[in-house]
PDB file of N, CA and C in Angstrom:
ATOM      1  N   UNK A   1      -3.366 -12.729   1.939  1.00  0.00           N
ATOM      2  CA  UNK A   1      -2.281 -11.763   2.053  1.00  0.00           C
ATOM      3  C   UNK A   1      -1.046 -12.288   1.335  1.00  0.00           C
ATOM      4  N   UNK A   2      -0.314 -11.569   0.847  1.00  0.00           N
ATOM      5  CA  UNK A   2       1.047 -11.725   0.328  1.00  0.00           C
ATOM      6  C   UNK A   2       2.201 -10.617   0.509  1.00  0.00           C
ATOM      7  N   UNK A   3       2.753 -11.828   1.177  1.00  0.00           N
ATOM      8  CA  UNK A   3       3.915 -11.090   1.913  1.00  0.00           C
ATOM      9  C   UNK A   3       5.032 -10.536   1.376  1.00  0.00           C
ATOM     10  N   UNK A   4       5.106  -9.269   1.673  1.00  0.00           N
ATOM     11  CA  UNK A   4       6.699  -8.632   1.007  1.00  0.00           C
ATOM     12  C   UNK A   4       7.660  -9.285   0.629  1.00  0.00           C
ATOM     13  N   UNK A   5       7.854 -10.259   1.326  1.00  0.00           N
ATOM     14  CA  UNK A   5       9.337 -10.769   1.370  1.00  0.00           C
ATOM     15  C   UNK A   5       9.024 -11.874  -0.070  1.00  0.00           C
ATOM     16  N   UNK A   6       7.685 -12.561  -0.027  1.00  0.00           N
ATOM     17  CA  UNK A   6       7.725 -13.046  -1.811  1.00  0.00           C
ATOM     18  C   UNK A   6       7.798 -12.717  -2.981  1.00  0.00           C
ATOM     19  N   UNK A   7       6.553 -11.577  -2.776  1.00  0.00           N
ATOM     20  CA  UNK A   7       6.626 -10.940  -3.974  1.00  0.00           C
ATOM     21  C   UNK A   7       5.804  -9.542  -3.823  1.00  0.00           C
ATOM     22  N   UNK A   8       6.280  -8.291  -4.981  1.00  0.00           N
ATOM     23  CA  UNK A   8       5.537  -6.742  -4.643  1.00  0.00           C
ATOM     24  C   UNK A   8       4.307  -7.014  -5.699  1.00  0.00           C
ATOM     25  N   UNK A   9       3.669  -6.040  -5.646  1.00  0.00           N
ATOM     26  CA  UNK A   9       2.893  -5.481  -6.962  1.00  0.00           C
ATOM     27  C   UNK A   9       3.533  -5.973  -8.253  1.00  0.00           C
ATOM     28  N   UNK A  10       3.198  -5.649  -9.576  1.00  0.00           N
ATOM     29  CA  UNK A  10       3.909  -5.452 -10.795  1.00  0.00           C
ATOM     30  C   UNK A  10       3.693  -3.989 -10.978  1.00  0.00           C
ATOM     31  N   UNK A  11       4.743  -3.745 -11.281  1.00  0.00           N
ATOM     32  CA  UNK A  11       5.269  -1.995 -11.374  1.00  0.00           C
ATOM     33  C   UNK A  11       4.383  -1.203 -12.393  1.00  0.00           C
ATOM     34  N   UNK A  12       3.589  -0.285 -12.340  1.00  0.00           N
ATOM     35  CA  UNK A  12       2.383   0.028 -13.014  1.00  0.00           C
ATOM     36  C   UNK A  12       3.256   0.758 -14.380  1.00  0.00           C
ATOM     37  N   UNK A  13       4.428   1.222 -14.169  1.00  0.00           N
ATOM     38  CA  UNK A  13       5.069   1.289 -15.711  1.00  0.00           C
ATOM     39  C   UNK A  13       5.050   0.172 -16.635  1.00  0.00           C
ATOM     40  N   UNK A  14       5.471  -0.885 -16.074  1.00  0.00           N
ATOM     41  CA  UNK A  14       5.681  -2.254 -16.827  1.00  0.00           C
ATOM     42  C   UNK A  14       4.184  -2.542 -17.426  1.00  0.00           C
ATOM     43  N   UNK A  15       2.965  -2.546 -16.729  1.00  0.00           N
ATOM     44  CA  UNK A  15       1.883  -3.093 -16.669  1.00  0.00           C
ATOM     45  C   UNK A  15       0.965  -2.332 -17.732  1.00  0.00           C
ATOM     46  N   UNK A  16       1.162  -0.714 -17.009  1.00  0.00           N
ATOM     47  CA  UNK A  16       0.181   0.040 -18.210  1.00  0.00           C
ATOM     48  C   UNK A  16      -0.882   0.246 -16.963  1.00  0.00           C
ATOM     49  N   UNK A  17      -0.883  -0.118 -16.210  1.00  0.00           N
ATOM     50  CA  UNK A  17      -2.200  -0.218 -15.360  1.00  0.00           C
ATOM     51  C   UNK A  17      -1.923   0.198 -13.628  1.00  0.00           C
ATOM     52  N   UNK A  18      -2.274   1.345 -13.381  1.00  0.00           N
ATOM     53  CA  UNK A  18      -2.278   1.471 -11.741  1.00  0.00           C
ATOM     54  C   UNK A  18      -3.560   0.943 -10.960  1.00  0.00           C
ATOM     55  N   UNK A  19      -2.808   0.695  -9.849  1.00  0.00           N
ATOM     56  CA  UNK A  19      -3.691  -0.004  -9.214  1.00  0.00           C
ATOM     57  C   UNK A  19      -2.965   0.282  -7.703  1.00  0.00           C
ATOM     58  N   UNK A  20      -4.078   0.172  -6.451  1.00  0.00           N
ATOM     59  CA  UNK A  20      -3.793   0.119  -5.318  1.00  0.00           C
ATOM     60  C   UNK A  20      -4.518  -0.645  -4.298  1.00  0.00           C
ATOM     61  N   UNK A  21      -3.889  -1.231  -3.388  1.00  0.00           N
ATOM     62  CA  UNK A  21      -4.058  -2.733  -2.902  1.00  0.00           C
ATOM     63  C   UNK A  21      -4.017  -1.955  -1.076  1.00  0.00           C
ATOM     64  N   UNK A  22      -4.626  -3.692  -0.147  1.00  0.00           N
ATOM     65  CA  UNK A  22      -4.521  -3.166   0.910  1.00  0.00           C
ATOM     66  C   UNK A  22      -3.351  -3.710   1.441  1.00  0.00           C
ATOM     67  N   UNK A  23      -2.801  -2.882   2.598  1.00  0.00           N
ATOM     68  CA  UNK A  23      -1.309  -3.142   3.087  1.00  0.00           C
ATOM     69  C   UNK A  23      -1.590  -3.150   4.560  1.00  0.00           C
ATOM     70  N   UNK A  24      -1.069  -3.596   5.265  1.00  0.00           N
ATOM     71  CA  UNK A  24      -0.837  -4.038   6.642  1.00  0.00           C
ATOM     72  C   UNK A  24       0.755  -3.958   6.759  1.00  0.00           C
ATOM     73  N   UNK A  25       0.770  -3.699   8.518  1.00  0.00           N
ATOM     74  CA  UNK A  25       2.026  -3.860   8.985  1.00  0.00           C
ATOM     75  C   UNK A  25       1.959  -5.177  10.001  1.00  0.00           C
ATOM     76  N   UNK A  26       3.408  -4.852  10.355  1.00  0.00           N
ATOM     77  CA  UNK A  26       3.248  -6.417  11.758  1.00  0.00           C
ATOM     78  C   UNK A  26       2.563  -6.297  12.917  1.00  0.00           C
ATOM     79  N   UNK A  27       1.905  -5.272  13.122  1.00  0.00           N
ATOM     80  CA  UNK A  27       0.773  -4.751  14.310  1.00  0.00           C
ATOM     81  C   UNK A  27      -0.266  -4.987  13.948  1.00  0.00           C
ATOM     82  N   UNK A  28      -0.746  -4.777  12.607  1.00  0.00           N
ATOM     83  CA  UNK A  28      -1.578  -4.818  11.580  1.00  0.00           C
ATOM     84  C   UNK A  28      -2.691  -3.742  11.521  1.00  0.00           C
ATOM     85  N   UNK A  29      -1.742  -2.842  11.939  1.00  0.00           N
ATOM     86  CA  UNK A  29      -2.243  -1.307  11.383  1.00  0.00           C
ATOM     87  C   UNK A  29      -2.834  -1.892   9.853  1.00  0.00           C
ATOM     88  N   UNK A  30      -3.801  -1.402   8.716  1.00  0.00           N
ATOM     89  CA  UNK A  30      -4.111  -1.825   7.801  1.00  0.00           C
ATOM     90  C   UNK A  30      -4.257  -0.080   6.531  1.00  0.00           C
ATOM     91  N   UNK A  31      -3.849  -0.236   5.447  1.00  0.00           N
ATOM     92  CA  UNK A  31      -4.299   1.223   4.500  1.00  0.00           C
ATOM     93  C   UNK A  31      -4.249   0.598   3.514  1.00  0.00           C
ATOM     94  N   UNK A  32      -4.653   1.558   2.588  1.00  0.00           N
ATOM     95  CA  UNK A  32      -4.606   1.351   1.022  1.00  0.00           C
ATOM     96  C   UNK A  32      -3.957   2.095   0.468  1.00  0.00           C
ATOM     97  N   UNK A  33      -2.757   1.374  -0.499  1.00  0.00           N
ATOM     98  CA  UNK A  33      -1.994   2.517  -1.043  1.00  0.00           C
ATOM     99  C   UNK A  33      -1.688   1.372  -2.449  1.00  0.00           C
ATOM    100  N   UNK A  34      -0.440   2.294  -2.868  1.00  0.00           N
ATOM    101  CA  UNK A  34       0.597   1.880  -3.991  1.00  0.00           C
ATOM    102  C   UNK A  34       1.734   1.801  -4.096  1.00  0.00           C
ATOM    103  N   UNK A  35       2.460   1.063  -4.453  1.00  0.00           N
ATOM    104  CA  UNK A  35       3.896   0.820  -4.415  1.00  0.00           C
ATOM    105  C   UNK A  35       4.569   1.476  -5.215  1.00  0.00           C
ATOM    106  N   UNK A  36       5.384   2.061  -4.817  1.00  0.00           N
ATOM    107  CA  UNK A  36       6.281   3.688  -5.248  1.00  0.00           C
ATOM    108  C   UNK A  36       7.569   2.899  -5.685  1.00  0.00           C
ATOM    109  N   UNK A  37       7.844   2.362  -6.921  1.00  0.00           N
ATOM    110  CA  UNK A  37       8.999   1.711  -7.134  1.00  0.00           C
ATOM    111  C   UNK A  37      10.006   2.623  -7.715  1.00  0.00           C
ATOM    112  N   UNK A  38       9.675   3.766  -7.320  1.00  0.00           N
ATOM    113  CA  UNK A  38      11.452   4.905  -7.694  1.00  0.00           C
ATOM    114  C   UNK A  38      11.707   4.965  -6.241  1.00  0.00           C
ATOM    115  N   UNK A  39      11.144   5.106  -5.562  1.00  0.00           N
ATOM    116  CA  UNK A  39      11.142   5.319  -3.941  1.00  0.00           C
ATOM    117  C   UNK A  39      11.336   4.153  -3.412  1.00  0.00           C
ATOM    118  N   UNK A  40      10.940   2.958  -3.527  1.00  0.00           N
ATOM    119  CA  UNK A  40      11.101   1.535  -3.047  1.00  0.00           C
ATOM    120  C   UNK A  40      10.186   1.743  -1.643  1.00  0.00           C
ATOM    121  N   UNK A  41       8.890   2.189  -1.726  1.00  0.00           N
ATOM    122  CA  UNK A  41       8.233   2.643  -0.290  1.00  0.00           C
ATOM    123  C   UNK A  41       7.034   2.480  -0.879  1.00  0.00           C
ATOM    124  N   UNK A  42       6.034   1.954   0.296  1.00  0.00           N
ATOM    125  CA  UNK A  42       4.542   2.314  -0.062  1.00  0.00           C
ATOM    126  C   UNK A  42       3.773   3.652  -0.049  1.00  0.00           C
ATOM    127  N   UNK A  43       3.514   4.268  -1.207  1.00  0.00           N
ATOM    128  CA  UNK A  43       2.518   5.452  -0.766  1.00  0.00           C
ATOM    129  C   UNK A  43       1.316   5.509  -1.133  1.00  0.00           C
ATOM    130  N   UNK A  44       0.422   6.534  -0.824  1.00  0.00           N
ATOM    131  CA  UNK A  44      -0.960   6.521  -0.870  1.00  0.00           C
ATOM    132  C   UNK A  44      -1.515   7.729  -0.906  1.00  0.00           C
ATOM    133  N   UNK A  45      -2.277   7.711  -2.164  1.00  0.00           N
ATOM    134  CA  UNK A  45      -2.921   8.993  -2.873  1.00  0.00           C
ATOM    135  C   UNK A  45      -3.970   9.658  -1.791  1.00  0.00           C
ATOM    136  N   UNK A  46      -4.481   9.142  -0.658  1.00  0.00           N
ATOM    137  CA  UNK A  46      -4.892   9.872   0.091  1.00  0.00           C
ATOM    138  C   UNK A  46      -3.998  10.255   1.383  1.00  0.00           C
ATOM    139  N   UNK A  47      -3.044   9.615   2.183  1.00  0.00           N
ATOM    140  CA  UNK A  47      -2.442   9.842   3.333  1.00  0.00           C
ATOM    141  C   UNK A  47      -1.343  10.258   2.760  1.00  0.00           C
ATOM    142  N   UNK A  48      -0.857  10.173   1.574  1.00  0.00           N
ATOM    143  CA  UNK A  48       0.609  10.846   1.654  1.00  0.00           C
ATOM    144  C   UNK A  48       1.724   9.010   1.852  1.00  0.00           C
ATOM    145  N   UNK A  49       2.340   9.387   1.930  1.00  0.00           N
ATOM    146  CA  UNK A  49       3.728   7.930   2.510  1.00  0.00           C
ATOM    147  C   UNK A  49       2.917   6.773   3.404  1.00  0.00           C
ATOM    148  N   UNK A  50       3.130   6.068   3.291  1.00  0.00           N
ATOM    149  CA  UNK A  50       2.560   4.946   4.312  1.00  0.00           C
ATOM    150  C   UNK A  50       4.101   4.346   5.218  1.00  0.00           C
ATOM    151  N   UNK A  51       5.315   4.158   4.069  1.00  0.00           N
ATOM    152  CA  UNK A  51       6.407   4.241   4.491  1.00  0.00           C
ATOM    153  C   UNK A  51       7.588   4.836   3.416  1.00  0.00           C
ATOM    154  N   UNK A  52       8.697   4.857   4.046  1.00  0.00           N
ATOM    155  CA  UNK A  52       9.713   5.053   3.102  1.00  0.00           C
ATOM    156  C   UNK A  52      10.451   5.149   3.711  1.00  0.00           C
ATOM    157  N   UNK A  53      12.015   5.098   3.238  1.00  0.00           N
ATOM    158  CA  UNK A  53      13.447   4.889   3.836  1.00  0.00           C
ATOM    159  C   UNK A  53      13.940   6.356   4.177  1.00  0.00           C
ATOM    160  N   UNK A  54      14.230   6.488   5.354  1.00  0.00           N
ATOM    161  CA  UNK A  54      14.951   7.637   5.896  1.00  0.00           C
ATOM    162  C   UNK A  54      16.484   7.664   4.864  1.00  0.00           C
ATOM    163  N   UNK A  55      16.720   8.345   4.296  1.00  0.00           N
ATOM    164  CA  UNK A  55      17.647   8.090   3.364  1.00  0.00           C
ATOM    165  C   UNK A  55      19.169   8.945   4.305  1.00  0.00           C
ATOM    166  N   UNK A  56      18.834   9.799   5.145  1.00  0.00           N
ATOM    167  CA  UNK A  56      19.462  10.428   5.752  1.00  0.00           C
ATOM    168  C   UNK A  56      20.423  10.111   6.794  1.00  0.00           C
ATOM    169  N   UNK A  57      19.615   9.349   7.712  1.00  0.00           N
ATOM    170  CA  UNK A  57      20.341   8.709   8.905  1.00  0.00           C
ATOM    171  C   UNK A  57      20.196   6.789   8.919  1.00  0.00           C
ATOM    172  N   UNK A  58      19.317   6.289   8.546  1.00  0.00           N
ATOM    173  CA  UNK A  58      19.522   5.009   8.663  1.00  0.00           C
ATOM    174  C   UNK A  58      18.649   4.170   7.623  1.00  0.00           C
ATOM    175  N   UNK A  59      18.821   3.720   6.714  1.00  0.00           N
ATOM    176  CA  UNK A  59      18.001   2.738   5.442  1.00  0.00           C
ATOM    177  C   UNK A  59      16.863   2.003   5.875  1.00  0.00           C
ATOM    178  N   UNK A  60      17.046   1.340   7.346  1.00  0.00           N
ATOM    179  CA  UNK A  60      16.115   0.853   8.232  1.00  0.00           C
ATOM    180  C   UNK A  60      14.966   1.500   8.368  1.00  0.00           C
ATOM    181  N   UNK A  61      15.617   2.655   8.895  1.00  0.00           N
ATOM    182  CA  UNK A  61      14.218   3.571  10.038  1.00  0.00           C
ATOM    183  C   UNK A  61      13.198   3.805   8.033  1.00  0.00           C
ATOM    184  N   UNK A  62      12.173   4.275   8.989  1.00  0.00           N
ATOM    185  CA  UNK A  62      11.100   4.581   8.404  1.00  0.00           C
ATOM    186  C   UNK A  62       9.936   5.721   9.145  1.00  0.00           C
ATOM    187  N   UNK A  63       9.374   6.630   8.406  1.00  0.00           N
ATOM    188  CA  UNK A  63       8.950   7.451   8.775  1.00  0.00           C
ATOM    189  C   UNK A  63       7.282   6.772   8.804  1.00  0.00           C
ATOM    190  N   UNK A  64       6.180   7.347   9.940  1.00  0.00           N
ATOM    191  CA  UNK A  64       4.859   6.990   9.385  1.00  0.00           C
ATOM    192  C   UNK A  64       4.098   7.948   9.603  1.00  0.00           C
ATOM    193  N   UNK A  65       3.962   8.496   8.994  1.00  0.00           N
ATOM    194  CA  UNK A  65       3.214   9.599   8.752  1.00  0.00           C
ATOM    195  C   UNK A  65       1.477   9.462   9.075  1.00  0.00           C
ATOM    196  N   UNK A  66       1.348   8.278   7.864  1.00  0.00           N
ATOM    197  CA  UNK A  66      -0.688   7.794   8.320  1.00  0.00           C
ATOM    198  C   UNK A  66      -0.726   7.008   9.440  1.00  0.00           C
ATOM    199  N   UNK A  67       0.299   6.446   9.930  1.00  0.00           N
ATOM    200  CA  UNK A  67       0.010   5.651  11.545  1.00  0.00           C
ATOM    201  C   UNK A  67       0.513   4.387  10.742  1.00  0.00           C
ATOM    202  N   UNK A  68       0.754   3.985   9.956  1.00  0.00           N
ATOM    203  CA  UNK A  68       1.280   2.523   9.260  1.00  0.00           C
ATOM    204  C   UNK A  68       2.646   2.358   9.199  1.00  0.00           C
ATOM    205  N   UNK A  69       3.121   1.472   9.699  1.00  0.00           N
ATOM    206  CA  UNK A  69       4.548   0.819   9.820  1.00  0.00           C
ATOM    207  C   UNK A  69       5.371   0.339   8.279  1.00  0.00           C
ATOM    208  N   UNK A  70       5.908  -0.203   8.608  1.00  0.00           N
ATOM    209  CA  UNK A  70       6.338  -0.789   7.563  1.00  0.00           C
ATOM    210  C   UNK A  70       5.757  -1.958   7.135  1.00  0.00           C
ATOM    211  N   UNK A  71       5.454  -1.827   5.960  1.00  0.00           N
ATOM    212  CA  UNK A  71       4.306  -2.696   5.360  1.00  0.00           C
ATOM    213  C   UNK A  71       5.269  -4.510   5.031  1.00  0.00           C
ATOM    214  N   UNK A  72       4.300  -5.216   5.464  1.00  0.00           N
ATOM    215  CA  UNK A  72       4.710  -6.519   5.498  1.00  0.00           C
ATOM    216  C   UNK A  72       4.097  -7.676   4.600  1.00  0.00           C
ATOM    217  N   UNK A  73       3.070  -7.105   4.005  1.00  0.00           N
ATOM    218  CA  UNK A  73       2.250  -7.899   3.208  1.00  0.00           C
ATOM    219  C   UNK A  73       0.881  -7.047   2.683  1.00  0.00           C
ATOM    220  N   UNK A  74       0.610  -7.237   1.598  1.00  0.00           N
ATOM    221  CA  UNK A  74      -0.336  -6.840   0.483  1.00  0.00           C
ATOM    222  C   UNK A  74      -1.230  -7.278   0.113  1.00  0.00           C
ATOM    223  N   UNK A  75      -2.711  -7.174  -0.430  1.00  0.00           N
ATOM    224  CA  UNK A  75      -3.358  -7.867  -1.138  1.00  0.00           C
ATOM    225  C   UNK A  75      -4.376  -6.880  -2.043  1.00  0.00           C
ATOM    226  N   UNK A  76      -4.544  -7.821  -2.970  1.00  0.00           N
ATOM    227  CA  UNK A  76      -5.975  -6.938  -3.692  1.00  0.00           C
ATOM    228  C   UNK A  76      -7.142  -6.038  -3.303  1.00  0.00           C
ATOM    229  N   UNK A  77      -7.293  -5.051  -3.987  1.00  0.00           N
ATOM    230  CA  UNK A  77      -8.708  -4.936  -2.913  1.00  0.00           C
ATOM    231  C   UNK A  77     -10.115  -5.173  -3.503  1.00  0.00           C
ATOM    232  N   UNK A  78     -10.804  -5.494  -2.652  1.00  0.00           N
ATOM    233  CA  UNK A  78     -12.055  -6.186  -3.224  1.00  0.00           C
ATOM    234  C   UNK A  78     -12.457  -5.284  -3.973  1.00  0.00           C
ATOM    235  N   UNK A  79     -14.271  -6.055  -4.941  1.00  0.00           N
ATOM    236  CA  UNK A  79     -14.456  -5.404  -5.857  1.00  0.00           C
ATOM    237  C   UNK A  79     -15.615  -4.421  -4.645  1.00  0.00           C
ATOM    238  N   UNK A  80     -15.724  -3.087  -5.577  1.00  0.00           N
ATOM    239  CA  UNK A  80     -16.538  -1.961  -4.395  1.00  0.00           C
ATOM    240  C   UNK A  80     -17.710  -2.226  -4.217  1.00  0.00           C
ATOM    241  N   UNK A  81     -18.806  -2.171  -3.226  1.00  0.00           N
ATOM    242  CA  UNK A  81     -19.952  -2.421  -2.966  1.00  0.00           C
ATOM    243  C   UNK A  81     -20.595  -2.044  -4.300  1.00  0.00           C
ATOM    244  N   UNK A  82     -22.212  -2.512  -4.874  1.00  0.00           N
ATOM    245  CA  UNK A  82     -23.042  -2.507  -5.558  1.00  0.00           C
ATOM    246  C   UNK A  82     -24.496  -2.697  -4.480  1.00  0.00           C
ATOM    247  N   UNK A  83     -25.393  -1.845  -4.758  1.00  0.00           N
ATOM    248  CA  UNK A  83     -26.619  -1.767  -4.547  1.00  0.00           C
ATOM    249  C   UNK A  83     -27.229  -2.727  -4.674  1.00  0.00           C
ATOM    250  N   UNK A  84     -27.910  -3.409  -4.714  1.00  0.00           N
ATOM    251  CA  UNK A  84     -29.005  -4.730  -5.271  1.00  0.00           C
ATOM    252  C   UNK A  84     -29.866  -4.063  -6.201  1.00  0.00           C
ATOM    253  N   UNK A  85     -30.171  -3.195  -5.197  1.00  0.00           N
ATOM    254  CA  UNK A  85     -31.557  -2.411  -5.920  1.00  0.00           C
ATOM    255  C   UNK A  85     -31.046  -0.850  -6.236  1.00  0.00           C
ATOM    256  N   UNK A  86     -31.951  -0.254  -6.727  1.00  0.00           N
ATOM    257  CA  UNK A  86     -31.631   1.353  -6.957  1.00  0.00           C
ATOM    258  C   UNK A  86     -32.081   2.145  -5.657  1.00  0.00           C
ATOM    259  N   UNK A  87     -33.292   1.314  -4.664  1.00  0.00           N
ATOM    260  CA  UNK A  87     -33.560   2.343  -3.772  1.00  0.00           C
ATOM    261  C   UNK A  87     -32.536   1.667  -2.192  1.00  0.00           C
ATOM    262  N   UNK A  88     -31.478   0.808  -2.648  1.00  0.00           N
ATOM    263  CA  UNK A  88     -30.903   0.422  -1.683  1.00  0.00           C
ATOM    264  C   UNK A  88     -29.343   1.911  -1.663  1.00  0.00           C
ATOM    265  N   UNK A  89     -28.695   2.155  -0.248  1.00  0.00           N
ATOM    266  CA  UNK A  89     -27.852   3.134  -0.851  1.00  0.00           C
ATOM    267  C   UNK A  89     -26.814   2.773   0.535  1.00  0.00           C
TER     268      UNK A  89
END
């Protein structure tokens, strides 16, 4: 895991390359998303927001929409299962 507070993603503008990683909170609720660096929030192409800053009433609060907190640390996500065989599924 790698924790927020060291270091984010590299910003998929800079990179050329999107990509989405798994995220945990301090409960360790766990999702997979992407780091929204116009937003400064994690979101995720299937749940929608994972977090983001209430811009309205407090910079703190955070909304969670998929059940995930505020994300505290990141990591890669593995490479996806492979079959052995063709009649394995």
């Amino acid at each position: 895991w790698i924790p927020v507070s060291e270091r984010m993603p590299e910003d998929p503008l800079v990179t050329g390359k999107y990509e989405e990683y798994l995220v945990t909170d301090a409960k360790g609720h766990c999702g997979v998303g992407f780091y929204h660096y116009k937003a400064k929030a994690w979101d995720s192409v299937n749940w929608g927001w994972l977090e983001r800053e209430d811009k309205v009433d407090n910079k703190e609060a955070f909304v969670e929409p998929s059940g995930i907190g505020k994300v505290v640390a990141w990591m890669p996500l593995p490479e996806p299962y492979k079959a052995e065989s063709e009649g394995e599924e």
